[in-house]
Protein backbone atom coordinates (compact mmCIF):
# COMPACT_ATOMS: atom_id res chain seq x y z
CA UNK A 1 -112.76 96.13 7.50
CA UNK A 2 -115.65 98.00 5.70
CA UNK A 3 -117.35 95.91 3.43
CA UNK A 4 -120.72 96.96 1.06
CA UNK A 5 -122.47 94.70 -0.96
CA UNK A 6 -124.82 95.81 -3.79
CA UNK A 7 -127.51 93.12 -4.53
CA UNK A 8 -130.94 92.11 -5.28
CA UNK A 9 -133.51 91.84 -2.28
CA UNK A 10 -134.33 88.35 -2.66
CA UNK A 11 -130.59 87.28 -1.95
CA UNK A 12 -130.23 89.87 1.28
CA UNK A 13 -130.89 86.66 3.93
CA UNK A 14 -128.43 84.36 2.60
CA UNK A 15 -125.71 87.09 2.19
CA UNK A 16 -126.30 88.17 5.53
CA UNK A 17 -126.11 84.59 6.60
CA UNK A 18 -122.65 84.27 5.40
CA UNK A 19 -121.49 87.68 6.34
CA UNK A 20 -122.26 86.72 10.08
CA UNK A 21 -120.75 83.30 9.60
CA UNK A 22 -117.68 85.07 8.69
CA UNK A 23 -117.68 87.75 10.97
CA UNK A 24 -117.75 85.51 13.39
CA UNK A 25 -115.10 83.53 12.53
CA UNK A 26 -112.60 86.88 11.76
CA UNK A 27 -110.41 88.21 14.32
CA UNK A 28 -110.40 91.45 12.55
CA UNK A 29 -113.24 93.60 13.27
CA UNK A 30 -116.38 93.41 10.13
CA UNK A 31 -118.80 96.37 9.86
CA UNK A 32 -120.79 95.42 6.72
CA UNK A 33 -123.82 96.74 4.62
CA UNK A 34 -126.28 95.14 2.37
CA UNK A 35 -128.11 97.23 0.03
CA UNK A 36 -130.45 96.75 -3.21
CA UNK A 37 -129.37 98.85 -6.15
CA UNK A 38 -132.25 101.24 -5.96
CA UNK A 39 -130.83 101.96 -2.68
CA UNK A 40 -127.05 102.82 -4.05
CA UNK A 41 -129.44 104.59 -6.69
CA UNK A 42 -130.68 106.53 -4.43
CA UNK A 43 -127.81 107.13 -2.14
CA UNK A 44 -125.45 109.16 -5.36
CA UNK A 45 -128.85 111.15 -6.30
CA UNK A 46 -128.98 112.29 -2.61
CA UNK A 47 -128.04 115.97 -2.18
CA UNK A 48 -126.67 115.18 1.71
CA UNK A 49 -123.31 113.01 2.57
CA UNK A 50 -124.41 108.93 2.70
CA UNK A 51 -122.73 105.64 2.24
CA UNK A 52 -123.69 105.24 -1.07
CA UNK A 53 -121.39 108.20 -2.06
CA UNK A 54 -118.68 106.77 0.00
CA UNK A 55 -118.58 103.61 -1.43
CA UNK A 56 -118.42 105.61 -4.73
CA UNK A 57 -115.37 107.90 -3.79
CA UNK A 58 -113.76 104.54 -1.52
CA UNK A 59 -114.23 101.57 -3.52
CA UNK A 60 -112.53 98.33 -4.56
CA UNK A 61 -114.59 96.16 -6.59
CA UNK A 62 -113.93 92.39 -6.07
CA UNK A 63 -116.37 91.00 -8.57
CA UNK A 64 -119.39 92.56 -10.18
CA UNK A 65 -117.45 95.63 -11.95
CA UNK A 66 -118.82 95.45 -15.00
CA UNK A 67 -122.68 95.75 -12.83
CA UNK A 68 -121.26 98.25 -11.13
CA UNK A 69 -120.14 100.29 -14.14
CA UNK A 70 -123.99 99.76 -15.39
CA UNK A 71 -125.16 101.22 -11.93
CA UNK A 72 -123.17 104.50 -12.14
CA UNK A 73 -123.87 104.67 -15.61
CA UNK A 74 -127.64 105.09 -15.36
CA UNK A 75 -127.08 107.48 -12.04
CA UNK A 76 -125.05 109.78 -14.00
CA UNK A 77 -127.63 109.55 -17.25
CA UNK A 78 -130.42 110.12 -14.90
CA UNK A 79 -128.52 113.34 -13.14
CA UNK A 80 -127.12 114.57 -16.37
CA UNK A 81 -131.23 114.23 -17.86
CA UNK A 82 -131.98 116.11 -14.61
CA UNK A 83 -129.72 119.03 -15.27
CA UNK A 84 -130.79 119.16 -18.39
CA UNK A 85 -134.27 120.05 -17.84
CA UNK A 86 -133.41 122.07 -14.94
CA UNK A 87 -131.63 124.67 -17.42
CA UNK A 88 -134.14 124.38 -20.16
């Protein structure tokens, strides 16, 4: 099981924390990934293949949607913006 979280910095060590706890305690296999939203950010406006676009195209929100909604919302403003002025 795949499993991306999408946080603020200052909570990374105590998600991690609990993430290994768990994984731990699983007998199913745990790959997970912990980034900041300027990372995810960054990930969609990336011109190459990442995670960030596979969570994107692969994802099941279990709490946080409406965040998430913001998060793709200003990506898309930003690369719509950026289009924009490319063409002008």
């Amino acid at each position: 099981m795949d499993i991306a979280i999408i946080n603020n910095k200052e909570q990374t060590k105590d998600i991690q924390i609990a993430l290994e706890t768990i994984k731990r305690r699983e007998t199913q296999e745990i790959d997970y990934h912990i980034i900041t939203v300027e990372e995810f950010q960054e990930m969609l406006n990336a011109d190459y293949e990442n995670l960030g676009k596979e969570i994107y195209r692969n994802n099941i929100i279990y709490y946080g949607y409406q965040n998430y909604l913001e998060i793709l919302k200003c990506v898309f403003k930003q690369n719509y913006l950026f289009k924009e002025q490319k063409t002008s």
